[in-house]
PDB file of N, CA and C in Angstrom:
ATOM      1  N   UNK A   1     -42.024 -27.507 -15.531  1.00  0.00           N
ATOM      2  CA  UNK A   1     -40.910 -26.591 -15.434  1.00  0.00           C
ATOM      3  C   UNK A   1     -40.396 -26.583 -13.990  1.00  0.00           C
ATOM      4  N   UNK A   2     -39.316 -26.886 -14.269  1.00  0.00           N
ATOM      5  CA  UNK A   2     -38.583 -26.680 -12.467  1.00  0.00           C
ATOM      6  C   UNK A   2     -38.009 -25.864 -11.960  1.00  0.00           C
ATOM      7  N   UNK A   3     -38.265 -25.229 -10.787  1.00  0.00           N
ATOM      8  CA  UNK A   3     -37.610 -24.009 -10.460  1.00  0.00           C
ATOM      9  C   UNK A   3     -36.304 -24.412  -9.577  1.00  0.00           C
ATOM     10  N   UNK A   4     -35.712 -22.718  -9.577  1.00  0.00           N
ATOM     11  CA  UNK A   4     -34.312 -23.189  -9.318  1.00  0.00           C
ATOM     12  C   UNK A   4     -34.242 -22.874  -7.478  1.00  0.00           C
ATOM     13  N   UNK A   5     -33.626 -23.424  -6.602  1.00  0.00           N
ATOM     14  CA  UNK A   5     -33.561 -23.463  -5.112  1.00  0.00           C
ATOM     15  C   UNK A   5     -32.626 -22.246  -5.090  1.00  0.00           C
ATOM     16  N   UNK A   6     -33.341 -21.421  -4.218  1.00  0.00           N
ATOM     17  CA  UNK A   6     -32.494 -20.133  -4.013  1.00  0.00           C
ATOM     18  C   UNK A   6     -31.382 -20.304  -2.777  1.00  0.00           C
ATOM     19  N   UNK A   7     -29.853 -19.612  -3.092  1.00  0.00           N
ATOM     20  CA  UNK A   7     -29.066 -20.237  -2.623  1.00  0.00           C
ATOM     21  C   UNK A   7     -29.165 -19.070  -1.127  1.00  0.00           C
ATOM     22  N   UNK A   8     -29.053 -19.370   0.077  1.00  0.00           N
ATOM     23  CA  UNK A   8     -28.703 -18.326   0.980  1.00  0.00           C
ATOM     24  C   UNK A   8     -27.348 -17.883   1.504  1.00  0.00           C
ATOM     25  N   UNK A   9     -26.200 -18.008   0.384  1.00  0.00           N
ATOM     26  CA  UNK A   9     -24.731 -17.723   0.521  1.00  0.00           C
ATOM     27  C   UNK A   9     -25.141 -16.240   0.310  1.00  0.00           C
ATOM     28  N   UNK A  10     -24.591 -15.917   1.149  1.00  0.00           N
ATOM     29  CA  UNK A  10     -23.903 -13.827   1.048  1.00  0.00           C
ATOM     30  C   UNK A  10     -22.800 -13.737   0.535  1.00  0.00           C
ATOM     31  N   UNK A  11     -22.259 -12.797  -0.055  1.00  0.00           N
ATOM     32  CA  UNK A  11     -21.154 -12.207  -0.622  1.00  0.00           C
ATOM     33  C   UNK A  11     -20.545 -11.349   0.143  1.00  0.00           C
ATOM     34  N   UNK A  12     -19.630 -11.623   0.515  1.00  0.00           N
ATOM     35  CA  UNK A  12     -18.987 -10.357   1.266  1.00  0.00           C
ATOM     36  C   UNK A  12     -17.825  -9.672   0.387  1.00  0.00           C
ATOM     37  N   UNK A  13     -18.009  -8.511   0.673  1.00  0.00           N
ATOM     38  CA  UNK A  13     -17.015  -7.441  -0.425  1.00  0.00           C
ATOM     39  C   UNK A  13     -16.113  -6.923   0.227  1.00  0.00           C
ATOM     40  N   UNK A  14     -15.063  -6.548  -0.097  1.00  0.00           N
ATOM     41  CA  UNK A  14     -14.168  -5.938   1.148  1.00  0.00           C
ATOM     42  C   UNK A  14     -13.939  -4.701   0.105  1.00  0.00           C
ATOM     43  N   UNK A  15     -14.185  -3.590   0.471  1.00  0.00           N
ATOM     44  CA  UNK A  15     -13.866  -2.338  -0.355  1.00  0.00           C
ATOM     45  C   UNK A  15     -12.258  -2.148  -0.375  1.00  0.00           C
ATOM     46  N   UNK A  16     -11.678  -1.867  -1.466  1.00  0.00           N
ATOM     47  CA  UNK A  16      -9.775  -1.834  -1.680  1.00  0.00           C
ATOM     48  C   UNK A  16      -9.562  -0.644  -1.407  1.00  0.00           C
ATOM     49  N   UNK A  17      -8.464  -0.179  -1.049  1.00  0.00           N
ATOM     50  CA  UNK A  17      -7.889   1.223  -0.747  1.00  0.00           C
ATOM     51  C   UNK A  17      -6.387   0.750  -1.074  1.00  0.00           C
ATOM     52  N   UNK A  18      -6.826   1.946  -2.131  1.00  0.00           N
ATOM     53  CA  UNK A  18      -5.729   2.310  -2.569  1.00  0.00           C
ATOM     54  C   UNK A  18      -5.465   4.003  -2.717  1.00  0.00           C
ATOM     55  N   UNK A  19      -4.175   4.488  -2.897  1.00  0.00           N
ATOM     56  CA  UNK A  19      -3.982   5.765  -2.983  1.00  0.00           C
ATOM     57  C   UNK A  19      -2.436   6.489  -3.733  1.00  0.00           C
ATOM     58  N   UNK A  20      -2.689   7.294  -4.242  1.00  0.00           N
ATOM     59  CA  UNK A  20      -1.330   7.872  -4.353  1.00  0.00           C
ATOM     60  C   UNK A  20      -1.241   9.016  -3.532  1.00  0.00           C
ATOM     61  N   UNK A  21       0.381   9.747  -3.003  1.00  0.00           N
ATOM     62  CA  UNK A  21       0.584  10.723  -2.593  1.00  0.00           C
ATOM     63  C   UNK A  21       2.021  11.187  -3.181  1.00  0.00           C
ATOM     64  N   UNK A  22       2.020  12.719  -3.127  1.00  0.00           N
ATOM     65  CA  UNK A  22       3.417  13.659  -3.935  1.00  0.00           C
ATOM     66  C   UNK A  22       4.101  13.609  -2.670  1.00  0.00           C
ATOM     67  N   UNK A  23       5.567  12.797  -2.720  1.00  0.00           N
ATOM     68  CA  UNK A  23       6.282  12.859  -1.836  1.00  0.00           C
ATOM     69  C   UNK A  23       7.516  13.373  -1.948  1.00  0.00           C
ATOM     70  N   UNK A  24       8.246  14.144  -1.778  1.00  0.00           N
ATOM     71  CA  UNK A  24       9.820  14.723  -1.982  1.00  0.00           C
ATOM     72  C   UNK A  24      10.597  14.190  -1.450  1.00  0.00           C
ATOM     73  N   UNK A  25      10.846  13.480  -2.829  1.00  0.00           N
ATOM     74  CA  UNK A  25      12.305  12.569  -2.645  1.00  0.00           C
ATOM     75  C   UNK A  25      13.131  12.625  -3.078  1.00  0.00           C
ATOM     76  N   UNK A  26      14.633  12.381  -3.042  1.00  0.00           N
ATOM     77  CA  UNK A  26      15.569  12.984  -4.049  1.00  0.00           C
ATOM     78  C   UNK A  26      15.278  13.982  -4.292  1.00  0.00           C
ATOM     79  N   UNK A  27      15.248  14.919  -3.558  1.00  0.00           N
ATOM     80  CA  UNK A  27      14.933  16.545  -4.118  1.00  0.00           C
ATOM     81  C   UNK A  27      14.046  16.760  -5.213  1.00  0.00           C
ATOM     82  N   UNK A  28      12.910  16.107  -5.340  1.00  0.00           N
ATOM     83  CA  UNK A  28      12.134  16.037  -6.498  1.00  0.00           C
ATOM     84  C   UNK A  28      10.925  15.158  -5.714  1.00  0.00           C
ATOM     85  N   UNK A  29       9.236  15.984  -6.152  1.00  0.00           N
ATOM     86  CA  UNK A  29       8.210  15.568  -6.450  1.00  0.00           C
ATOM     87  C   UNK A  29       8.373  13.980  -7.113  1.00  0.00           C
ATOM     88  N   UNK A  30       7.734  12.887  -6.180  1.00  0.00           N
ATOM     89  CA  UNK A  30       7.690  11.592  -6.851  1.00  0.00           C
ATOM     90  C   UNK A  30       6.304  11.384  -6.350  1.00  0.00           C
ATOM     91  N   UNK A  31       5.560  10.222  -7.362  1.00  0.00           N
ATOM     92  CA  UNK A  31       4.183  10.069  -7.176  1.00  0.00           C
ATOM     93  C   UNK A  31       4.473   8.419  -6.631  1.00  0.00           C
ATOM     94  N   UNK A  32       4.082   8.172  -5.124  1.00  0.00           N
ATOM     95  CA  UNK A  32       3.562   7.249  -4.635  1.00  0.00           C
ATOM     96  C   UNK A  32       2.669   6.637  -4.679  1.00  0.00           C
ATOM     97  N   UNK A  33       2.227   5.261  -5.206  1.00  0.00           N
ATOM     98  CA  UNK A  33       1.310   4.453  -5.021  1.00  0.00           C
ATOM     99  C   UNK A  33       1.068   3.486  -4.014  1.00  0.00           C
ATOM    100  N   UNK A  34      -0.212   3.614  -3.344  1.00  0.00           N
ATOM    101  CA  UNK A  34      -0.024   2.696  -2.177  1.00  0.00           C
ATOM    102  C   UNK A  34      -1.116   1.960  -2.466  1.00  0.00           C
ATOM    103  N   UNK A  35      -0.868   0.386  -2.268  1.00  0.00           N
ATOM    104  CA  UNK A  35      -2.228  -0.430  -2.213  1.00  0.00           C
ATOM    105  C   UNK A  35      -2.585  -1.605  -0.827  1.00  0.00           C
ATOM    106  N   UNK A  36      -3.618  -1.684  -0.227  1.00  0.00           N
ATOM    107  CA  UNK A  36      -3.415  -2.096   0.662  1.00  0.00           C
ATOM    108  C   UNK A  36      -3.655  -3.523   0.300  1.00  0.00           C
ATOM    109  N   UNK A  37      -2.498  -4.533   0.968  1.00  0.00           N
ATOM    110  CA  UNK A  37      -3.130  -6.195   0.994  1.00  0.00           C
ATOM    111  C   UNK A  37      -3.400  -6.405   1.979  1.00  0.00           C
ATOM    112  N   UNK A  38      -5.107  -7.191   2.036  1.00  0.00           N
ATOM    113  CA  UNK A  38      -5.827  -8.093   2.272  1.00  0.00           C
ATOM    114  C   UNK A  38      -5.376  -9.665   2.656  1.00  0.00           C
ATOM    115  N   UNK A  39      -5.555 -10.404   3.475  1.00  0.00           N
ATOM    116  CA  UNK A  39      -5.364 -11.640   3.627  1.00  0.00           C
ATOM    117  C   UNK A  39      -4.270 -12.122   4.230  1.00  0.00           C
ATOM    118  N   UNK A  40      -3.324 -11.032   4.818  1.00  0.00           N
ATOM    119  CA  UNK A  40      -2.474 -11.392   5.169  1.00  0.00           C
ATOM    120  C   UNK A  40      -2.626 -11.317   7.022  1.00  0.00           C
ATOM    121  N   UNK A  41      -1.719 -12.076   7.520  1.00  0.00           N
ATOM    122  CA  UNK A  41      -1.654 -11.716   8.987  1.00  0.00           C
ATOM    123  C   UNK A  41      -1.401 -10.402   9.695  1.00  0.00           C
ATOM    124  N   UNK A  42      -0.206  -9.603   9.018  1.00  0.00           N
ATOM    125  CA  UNK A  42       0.255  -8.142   9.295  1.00  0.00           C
ATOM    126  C   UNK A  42      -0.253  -7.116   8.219  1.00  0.00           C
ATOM    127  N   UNK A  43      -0.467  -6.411   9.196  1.00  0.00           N
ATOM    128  CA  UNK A  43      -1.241  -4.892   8.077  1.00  0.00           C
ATOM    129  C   UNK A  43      -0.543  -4.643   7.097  1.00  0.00           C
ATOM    130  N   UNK A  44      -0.360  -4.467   5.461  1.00  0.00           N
ATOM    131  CA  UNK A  44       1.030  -4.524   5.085  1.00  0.00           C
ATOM    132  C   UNK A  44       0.120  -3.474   3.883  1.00  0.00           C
ATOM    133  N   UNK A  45       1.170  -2.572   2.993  1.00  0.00           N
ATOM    134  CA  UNK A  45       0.667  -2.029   1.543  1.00  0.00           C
ATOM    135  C   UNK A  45       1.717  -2.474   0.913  1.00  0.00           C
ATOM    136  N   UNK A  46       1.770  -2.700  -0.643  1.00  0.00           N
ATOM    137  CA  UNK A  46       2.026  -2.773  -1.775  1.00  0.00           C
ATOM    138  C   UNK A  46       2.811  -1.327  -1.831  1.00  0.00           C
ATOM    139  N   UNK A  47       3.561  -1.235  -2.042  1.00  0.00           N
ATOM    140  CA  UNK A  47       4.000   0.725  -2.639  1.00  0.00           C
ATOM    141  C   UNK A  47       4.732   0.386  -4.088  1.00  0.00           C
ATOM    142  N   UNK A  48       4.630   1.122  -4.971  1.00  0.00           N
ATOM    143  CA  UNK A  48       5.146   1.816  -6.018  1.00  0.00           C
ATOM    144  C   UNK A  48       5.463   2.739  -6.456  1.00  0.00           C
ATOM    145  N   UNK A  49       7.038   3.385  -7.248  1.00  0.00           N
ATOM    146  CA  UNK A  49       7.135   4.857  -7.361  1.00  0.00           C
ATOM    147  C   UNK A  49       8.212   4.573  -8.581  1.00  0.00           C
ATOM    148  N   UNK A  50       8.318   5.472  -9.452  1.00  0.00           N
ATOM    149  CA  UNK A  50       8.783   5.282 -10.616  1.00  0.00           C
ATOM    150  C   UNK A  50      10.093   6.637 -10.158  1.00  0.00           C
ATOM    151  N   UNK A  51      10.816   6.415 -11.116  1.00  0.00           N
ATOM    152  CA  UNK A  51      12.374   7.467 -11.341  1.00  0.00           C
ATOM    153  C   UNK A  51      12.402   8.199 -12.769  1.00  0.00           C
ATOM    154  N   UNK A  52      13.522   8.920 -12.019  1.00  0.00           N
ATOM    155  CA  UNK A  52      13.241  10.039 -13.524  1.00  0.00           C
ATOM    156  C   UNK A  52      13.847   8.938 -14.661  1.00  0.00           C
ATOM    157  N   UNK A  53      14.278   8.076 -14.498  1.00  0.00           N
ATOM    158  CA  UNK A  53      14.317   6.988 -16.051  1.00  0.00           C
ATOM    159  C   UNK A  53      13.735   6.234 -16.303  1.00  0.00           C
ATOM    160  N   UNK A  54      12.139   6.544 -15.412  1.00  0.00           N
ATOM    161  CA  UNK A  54      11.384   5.103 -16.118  1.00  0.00           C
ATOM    162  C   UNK A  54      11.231   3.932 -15.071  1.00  0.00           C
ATOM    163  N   UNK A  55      12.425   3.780 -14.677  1.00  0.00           N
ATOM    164  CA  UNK A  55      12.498   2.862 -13.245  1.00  0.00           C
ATOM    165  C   UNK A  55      11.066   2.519 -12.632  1.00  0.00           C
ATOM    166  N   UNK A  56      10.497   1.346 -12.424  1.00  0.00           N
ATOM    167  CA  UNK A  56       9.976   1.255 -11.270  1.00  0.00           C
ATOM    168  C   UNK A  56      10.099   0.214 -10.107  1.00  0.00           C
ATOM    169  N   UNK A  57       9.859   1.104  -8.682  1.00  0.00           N
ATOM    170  CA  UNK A  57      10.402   0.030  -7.920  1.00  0.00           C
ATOM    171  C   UNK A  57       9.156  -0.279  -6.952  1.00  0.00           C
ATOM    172  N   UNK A  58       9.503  -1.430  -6.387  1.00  0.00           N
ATOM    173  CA  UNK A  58       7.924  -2.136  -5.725  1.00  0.00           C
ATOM    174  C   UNK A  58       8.881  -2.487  -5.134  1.00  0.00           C
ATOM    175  N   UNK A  59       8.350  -2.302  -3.767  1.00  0.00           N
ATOM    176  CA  UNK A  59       8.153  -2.720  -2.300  1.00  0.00           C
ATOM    177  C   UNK A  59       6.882  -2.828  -1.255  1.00  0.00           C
ATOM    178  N   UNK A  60       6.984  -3.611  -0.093  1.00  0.00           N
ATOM    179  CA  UNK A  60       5.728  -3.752   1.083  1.00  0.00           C
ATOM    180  C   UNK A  60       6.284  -2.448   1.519  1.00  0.00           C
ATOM    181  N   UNK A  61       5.006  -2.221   2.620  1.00  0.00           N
ATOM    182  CA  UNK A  61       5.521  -1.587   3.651  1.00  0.00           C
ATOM    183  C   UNK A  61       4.542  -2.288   4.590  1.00  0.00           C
ATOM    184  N   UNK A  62       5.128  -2.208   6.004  1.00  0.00           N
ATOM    185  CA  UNK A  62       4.481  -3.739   6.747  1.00  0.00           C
ATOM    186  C   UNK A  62       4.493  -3.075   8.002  1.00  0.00           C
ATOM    187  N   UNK A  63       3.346  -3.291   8.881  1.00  0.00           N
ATOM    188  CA  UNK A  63       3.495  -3.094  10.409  1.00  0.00           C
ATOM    189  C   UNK A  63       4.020  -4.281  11.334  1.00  0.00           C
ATOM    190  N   UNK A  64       4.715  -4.039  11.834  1.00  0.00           N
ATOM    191  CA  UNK A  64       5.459  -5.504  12.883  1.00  0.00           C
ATOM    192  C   UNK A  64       4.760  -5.490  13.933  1.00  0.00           C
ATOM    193  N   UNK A  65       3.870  -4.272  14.331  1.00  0.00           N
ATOM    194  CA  UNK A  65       3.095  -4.449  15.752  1.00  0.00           C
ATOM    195  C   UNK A  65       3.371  -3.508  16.336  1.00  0.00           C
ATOM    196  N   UNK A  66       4.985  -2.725  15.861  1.00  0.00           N
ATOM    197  CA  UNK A  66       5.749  -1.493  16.403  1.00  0.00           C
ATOM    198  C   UNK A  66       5.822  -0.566  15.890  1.00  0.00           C
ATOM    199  N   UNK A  67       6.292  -0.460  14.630  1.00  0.00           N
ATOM    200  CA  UNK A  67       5.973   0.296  13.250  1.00  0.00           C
ATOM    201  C   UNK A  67       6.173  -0.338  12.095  1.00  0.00           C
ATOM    202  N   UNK A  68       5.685   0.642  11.659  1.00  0.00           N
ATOM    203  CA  UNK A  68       6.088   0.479   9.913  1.00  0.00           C
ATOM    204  C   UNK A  68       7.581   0.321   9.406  1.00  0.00           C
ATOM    205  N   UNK A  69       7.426  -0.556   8.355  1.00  0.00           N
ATOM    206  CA  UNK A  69       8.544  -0.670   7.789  1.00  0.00           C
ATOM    207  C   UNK A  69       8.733  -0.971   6.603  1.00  0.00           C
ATOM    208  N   UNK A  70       9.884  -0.905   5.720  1.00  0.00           N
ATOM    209  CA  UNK A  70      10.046  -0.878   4.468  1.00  0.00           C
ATOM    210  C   UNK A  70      10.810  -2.727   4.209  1.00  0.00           C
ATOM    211  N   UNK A  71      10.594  -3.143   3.286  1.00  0.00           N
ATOM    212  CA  UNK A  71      10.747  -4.380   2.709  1.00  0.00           C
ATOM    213  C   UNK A  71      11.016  -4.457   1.272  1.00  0.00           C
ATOM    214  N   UNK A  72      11.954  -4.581   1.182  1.00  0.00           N
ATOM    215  CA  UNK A  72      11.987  -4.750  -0.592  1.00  0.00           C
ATOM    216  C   UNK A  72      13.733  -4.954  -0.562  1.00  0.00           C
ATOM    217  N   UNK A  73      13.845  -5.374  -1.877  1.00  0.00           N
ATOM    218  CA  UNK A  73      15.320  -5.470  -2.178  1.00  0.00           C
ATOM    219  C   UNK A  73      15.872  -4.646  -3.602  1.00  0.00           C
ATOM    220  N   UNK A  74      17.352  -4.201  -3.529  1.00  0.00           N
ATOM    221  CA  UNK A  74      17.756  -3.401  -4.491  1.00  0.00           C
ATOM    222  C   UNK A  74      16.839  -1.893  -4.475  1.00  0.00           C
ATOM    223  N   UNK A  75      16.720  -1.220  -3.537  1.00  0.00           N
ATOM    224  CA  UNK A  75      16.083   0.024  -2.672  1.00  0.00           C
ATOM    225  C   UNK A  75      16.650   0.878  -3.241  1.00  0.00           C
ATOM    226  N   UNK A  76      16.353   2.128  -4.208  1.00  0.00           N
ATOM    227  CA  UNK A  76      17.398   2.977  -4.037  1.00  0.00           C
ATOM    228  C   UNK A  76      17.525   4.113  -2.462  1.00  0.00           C
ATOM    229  N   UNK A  77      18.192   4.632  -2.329  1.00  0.00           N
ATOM    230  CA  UNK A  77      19.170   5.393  -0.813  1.00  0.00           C
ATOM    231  C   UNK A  77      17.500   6.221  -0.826  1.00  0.00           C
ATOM    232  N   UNK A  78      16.806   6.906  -1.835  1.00  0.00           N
ATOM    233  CA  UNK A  78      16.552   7.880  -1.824  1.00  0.00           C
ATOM    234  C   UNK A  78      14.558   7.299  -1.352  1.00  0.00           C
ATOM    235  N   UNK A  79      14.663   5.855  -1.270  1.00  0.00           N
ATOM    236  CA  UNK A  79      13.470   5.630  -1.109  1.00  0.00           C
ATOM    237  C   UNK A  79      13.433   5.621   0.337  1.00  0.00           C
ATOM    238  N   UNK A  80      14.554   4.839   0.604  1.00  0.00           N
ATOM    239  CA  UNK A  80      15.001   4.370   2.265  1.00  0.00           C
ATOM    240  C   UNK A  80      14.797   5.885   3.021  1.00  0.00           C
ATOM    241  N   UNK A  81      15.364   6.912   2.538  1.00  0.00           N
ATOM    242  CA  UNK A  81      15.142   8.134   3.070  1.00  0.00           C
ATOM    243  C   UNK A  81      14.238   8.909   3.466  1.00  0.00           C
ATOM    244  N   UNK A  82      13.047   8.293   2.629  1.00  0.00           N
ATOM    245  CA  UNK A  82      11.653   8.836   2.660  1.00  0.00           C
ATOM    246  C   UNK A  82      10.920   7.975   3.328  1.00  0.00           C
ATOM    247  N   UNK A  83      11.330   6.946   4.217  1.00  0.00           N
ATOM    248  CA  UNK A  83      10.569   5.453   4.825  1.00  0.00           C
ATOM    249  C   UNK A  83       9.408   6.837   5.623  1.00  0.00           C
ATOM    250  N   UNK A  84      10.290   7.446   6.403  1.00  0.00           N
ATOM    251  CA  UNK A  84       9.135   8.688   7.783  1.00  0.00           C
ATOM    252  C   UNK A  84       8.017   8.803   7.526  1.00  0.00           C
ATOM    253  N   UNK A  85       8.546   9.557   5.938  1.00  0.00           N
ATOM    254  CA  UNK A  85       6.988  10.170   5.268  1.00  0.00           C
ATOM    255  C   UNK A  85       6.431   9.338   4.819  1.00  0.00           C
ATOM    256  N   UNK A  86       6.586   8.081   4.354  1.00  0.00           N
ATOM    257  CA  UNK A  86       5.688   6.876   3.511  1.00  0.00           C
ATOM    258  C   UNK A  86       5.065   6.401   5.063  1.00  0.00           C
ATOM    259  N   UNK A  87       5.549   6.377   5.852  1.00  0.00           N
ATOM    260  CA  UNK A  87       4.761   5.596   7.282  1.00  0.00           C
ATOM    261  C   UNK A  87       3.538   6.862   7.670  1.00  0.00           C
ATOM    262  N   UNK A  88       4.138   8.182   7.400  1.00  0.00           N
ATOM    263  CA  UNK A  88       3.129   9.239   7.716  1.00  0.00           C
ATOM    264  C   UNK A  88       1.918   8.877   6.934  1.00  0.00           C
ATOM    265  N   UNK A  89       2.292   8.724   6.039  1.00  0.00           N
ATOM    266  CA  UNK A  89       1.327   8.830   5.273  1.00  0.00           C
ATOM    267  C   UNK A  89      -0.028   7.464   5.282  1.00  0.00           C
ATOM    268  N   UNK A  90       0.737   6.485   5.351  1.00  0.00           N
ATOM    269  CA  UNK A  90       0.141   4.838   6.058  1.00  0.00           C
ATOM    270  C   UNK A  90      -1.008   5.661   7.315  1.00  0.00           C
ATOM    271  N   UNK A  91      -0.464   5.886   7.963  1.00  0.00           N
ATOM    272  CA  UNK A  91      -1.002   6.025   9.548  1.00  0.00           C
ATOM    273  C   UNK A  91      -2.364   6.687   9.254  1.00  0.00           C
ATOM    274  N   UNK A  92      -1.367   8.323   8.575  1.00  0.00           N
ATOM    275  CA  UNK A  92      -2.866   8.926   8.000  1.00  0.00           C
ATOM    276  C   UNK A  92      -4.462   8.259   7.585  1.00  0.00           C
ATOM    277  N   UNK A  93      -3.732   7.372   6.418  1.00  0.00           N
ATOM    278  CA  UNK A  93      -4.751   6.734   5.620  1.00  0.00           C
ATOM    279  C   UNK A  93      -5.389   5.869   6.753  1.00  0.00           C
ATOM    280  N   UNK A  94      -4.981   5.024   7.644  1.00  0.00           N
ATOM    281  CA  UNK A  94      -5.291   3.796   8.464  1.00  0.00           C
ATOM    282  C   UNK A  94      -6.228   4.452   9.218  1.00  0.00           C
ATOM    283  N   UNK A  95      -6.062   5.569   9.975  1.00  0.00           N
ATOM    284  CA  UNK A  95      -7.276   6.567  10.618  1.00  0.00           C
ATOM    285  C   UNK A  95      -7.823   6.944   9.719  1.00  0.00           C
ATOM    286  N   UNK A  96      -7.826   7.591   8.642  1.00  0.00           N
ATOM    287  CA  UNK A  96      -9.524   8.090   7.951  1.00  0.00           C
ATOM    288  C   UNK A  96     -10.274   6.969   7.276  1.00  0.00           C
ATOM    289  N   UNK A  97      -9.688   5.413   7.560  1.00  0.00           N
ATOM    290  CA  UNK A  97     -10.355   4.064   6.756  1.00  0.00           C
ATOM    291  C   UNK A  97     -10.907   3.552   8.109  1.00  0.00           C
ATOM    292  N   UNK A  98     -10.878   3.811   9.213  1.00  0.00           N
ATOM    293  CA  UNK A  98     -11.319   3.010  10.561  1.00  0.00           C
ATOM    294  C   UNK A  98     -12.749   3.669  10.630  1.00  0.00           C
TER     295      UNK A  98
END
């Protein structure tokens, strides 16, 4: 019977963060999803937020080195408006994950 050679590769795990937050937009409670990507050169999240019809819209939000910023195309006015608080909220998260 032959035994098997034990391999000494490690696994490394990178724990995901992700989050939602209630942000007032358009004069209305909207639920933000933020996910952070991995692998890239610039710190960047994934965001998602749905409309009162169902809508959903996906965009980055990306650090340039200076701030945060919003990336996406076909934006509605009311997301662009809320960029402040979506970066507040980034920053937040980036200090209680360090």
């Amino acid at each position: 019977m032959k035994m098997k050679k034990k391999s000494n590769t490690a696994m490394n795990f990178r724990k995901q963060i992700q989050f939602s937050r209630l942000i007032k937009a358009d004069g209305r409670l909207k639920e933000f999803n933020f996910l952070k990507i991995f692998g890239v050169n610039i710190p960047t999240y994934c965001v998602d937020v749905g409309d009162e019809h169902g809508f959903r819209y996906i965009f980055s939000l990306f650090n340039d080195g200076k701030c945060w910023k919003i990336s996406g195309e076909d934006l509605p006015e009311w997301v662009m408006e809320a960029e402040s608080k979506l970066k507040g909220e980034v920053v937040a998260q980036e200090v209680a994950t360090q």
